[in-house]
Structures are given as C-alpha cells and as structure tokens.
N, C-alpha and C. Protein backbone atom coordinates (compact mmCIF):
# COMPACT_ATOMS: atom_id res chain seq x y z
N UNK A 1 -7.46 -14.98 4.77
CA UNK A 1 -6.23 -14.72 4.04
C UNK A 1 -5.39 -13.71 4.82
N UNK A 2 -4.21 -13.97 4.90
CA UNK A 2 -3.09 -13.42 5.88
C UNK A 2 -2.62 -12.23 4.74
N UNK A 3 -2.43 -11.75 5.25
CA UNK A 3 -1.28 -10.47 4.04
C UNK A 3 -0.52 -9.68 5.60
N UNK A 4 1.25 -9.07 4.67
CA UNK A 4 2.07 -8.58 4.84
C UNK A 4 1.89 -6.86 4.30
N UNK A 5 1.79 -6.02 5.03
CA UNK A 5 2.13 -4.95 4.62
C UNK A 5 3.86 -4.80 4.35
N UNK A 6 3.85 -3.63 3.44
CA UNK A 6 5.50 -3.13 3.11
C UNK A 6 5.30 -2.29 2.81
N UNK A 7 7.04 -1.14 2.89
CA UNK A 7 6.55 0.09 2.49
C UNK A 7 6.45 0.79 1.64
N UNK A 8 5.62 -0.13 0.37
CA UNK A 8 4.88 0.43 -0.57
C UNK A 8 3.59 0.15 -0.94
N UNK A 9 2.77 1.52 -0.67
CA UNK A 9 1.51 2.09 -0.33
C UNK A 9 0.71 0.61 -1.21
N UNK A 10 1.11 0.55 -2.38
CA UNK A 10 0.49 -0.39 -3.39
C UNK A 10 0.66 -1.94 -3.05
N UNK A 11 1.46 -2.23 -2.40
CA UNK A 11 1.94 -3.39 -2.50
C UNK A 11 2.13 -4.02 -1.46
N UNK A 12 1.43 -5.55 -1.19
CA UNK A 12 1.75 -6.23 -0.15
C UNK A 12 2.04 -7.39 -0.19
N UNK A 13 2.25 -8.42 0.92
CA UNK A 13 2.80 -9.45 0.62
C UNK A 13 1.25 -11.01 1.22
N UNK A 14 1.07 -11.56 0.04
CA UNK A 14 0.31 -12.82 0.72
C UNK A 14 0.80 -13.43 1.35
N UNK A 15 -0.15 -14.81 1.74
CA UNK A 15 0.35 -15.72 2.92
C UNK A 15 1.66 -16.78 2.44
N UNK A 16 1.90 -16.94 0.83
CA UNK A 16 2.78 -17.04 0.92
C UNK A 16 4.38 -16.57 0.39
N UNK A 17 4.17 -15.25 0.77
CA UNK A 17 5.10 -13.73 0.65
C UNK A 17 5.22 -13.75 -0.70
N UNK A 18 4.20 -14.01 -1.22
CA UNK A 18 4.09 -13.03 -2.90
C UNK A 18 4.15 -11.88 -2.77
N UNK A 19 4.33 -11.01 -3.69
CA UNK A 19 4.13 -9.64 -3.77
C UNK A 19 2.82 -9.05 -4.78
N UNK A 20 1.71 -8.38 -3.62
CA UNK A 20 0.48 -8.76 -4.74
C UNK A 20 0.49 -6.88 -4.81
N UNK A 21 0.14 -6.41 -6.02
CA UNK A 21 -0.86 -4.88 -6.16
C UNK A 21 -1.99 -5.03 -5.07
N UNK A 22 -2.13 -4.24 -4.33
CA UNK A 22 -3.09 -4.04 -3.25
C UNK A 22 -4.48 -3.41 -4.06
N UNK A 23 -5.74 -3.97 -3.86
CA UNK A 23 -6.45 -3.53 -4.40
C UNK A 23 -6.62 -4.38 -5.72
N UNK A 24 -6.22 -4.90 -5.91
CA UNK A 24 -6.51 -5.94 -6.82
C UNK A 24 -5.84 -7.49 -6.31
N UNK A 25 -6.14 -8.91 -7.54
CA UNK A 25 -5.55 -9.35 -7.36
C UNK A 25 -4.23 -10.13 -8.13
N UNK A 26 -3.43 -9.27 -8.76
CA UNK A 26 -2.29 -8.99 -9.22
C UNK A 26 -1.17 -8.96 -8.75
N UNK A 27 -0.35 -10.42 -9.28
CA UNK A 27 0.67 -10.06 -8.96
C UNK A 27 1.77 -9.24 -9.51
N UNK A 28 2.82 -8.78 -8.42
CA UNK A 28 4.08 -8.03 -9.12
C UNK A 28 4.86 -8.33 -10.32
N UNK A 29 5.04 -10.16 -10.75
CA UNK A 29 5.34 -10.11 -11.52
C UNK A 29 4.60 -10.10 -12.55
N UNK A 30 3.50 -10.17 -12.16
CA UNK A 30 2.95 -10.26 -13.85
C UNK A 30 2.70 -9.34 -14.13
N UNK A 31 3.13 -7.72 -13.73
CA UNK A 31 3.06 -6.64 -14.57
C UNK A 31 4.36 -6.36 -15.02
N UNK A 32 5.56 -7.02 -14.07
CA UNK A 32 6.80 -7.11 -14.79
C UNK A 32 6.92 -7.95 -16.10
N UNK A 33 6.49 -8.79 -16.14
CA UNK A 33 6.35 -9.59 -17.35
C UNK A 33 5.75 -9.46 -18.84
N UNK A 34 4.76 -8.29 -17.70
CA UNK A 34 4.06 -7.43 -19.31
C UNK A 34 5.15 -6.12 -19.75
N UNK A 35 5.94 -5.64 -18.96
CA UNK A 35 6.57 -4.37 -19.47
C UNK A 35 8.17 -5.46 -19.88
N UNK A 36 8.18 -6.87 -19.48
CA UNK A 36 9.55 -7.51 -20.13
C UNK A 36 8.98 -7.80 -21.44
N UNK A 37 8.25 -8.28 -21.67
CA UNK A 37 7.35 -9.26 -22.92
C UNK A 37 7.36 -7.90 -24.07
N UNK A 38 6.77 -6.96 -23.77
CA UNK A 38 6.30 -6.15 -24.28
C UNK A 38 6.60 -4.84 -24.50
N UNK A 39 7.96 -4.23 -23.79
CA UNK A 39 8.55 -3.09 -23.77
C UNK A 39 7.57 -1.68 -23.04
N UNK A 40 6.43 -2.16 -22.65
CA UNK A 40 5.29 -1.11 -22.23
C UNK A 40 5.57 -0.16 -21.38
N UNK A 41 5.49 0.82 -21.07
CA UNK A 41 5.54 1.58 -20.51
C UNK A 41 4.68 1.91 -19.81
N UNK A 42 4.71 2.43 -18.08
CA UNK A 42 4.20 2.66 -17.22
C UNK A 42 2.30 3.34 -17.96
N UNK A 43 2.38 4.13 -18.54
CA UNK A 43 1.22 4.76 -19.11
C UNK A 43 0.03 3.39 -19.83
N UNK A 44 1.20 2.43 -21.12
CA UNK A 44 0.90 1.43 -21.63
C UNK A 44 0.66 0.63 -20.85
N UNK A 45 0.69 0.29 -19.58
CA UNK A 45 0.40 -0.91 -18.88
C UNK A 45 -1.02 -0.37 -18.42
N UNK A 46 -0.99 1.30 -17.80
CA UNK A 46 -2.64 1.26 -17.32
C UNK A 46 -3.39 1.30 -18.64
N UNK A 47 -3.31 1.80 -19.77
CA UNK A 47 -4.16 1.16 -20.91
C UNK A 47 -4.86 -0.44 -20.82
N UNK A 48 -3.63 -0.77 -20.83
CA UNK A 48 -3.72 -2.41 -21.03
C UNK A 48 -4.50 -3.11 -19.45
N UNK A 49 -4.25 -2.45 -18.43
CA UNK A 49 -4.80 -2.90 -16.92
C UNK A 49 -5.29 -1.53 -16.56
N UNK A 50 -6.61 -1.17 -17.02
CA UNK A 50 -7.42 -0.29 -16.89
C UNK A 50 -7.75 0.09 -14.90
N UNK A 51 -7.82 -1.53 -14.56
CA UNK A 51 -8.25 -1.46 -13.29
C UNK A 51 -7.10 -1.42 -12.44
N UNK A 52 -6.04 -0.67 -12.48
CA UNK A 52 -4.79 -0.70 -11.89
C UNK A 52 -4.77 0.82 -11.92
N UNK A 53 -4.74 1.22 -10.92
CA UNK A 53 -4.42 3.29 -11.43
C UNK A 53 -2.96 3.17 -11.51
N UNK A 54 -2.64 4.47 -11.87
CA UNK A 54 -0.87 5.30 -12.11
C UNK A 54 0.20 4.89 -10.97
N UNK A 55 -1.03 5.17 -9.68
CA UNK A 55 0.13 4.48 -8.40
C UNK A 55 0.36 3.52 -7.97
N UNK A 56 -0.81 2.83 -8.29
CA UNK A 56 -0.53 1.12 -7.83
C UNK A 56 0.78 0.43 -8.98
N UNK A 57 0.91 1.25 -10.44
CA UNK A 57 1.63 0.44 -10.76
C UNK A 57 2.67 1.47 -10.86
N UNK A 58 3.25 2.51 -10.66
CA UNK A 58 4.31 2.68 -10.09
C UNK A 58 4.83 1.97 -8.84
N UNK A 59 4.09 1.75 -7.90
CA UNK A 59 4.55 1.62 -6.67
C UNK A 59 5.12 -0.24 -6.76
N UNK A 60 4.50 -0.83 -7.60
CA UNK A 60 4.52 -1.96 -7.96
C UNK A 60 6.20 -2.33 -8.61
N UNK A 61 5.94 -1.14 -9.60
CA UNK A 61 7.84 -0.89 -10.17
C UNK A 61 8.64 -0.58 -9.23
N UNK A 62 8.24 0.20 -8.85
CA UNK A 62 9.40 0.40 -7.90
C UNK A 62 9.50 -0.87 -6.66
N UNK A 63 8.34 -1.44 -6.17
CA UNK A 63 8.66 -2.50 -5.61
C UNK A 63 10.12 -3.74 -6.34
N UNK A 64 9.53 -3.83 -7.49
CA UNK A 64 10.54 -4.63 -8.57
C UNK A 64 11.48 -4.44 -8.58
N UNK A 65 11.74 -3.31 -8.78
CA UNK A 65 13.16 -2.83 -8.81
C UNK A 65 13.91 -2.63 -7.80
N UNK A 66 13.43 -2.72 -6.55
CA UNK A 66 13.73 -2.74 -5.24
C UNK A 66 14.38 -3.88 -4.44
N UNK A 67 13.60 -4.67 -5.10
CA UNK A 67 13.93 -6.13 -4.87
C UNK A 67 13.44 -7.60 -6.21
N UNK A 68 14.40 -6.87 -7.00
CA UNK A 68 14.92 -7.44 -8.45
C UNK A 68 15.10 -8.94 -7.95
N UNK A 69 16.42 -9.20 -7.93
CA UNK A 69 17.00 -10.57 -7.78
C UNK A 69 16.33 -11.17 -7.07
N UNK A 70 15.55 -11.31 -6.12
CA UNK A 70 14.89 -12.51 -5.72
C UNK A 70 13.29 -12.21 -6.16
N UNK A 71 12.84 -11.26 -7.10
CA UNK A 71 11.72 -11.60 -7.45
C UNK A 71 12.15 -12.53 -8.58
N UNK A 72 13.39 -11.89 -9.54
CA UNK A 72 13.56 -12.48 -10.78
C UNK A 72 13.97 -14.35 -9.87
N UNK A 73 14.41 -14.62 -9.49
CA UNK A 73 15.07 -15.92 -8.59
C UNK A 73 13.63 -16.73 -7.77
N UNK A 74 12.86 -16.06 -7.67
CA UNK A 74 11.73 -16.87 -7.34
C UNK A 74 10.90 -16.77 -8.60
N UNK A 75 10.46 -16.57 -9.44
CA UNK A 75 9.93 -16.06 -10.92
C UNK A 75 10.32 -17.52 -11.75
N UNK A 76 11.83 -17.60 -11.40
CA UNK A 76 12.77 -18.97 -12.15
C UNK A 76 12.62 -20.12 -11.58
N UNK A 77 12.22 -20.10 -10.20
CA UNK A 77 12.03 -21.31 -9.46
C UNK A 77 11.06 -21.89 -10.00
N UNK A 78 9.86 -21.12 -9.76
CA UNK A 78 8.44 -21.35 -10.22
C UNK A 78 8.49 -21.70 -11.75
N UNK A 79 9.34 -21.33 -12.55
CA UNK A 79 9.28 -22.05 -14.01
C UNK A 79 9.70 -23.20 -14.41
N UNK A 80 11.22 -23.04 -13.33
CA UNK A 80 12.02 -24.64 -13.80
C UNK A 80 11.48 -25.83 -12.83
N UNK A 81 10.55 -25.49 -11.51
CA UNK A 81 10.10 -26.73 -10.84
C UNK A 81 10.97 -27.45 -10.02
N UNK A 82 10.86 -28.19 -9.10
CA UNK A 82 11.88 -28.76 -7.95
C UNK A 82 12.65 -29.54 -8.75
N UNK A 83 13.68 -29.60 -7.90
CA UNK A 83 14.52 -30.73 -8.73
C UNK A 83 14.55 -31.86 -8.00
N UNK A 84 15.41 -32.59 -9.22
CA UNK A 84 14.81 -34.43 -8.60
C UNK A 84 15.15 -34.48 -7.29
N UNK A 85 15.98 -33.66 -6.85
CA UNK A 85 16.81 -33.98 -5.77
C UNK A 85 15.93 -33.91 -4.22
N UNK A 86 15.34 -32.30 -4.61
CA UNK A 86 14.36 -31.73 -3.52
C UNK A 86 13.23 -32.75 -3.56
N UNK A 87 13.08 -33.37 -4.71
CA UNK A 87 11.54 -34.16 -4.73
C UNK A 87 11.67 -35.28 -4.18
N UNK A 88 12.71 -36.09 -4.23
CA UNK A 88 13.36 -37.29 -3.46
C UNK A 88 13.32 -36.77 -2.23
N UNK A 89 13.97 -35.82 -1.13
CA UNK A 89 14.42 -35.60 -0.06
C UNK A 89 12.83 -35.53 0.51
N UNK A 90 12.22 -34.89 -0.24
CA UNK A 90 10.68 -34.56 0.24
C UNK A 90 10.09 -35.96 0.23
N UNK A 91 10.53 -36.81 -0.79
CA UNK A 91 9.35 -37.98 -0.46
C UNK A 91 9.84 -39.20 0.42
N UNK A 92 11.68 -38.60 1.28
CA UNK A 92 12.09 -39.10 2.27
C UNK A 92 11.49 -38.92 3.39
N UNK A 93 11.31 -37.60 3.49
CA UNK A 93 10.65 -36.83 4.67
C UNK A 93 11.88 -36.08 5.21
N UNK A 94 13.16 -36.16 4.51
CA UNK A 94 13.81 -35.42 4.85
C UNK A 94 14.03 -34.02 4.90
N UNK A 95 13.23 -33.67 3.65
CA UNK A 95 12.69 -31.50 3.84
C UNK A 95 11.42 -32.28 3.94
C-alpha cells in the first residue's frame, strides 16, 4: 500500500489520494460526517472514536477545512455515481 504524506502530522493520503487519519484506518470524511450528522464536537468525537486521540482529530479538521470543496466535491461524486455519459465513454474506451 502506497500512501502520500502532507503537512498534517495526522493525515495522509492513500493510493488513491484519499485522505486517511494516520494511525488508523479512517477516513477524513467520515469524521466530517459524524460532526455534520451530529453537531459533535471535537471532544464528542474522541468519546465516540475512543481510538483516535485529540490530535489526530484535530489535525484531521483542520485538514477539512483546509481543503473543504474538493473533499465536499469528491464526497458528492462518490454518492451520486458516474453518469450515463462517463459510463458510455468508458464502455467506448474512450476515458
């Protein structure tokens, strides 16, 4: 398994440039998703993810917030799925 360091201590990138909590295997958004879902707060999330310390998920927020729009923009991709269009071109061989 390939990983990307960045420069936050907590946070790196897999092979295919996810953004994972280092030290576990967690991704960035899904602790964003627990403090969107849920209003939690930094303290409330290590309750809830015991095995995450104080810095991994600060460093994790602040990753987020760092680079918002294309986590939130890849987050949406992954929900709404290719479109007919990309899936046609792909089963052209054209992408």
């Amino acid at each position: 398994m390939t990983t990307t360091k960045t420069e936050y201590k907590y946070v790196h990138l897999d092979e295919k440039n996810v953004p994972i909590i280092t030290g576990s295997t967690m991704k960035v958004v899904e602790l964003i998703t627990s403090v969107k879902a849920y209003s939690w707060t930094p303290e409330e999330l290590q309750e809830n993810y015991p095995h995450l310390s104080m810095s991994q998920i600060y460093s994790a927020l602040a990753y987020y917030w760092d680079n918002q729009p294309e986590i939130d923009a890849e987050k949406l991709r992954r929900e709404v799925g290719e479109s007919p269009l990309v899936k046609r071109l792909k089963a052209e061989g054209v992408i």
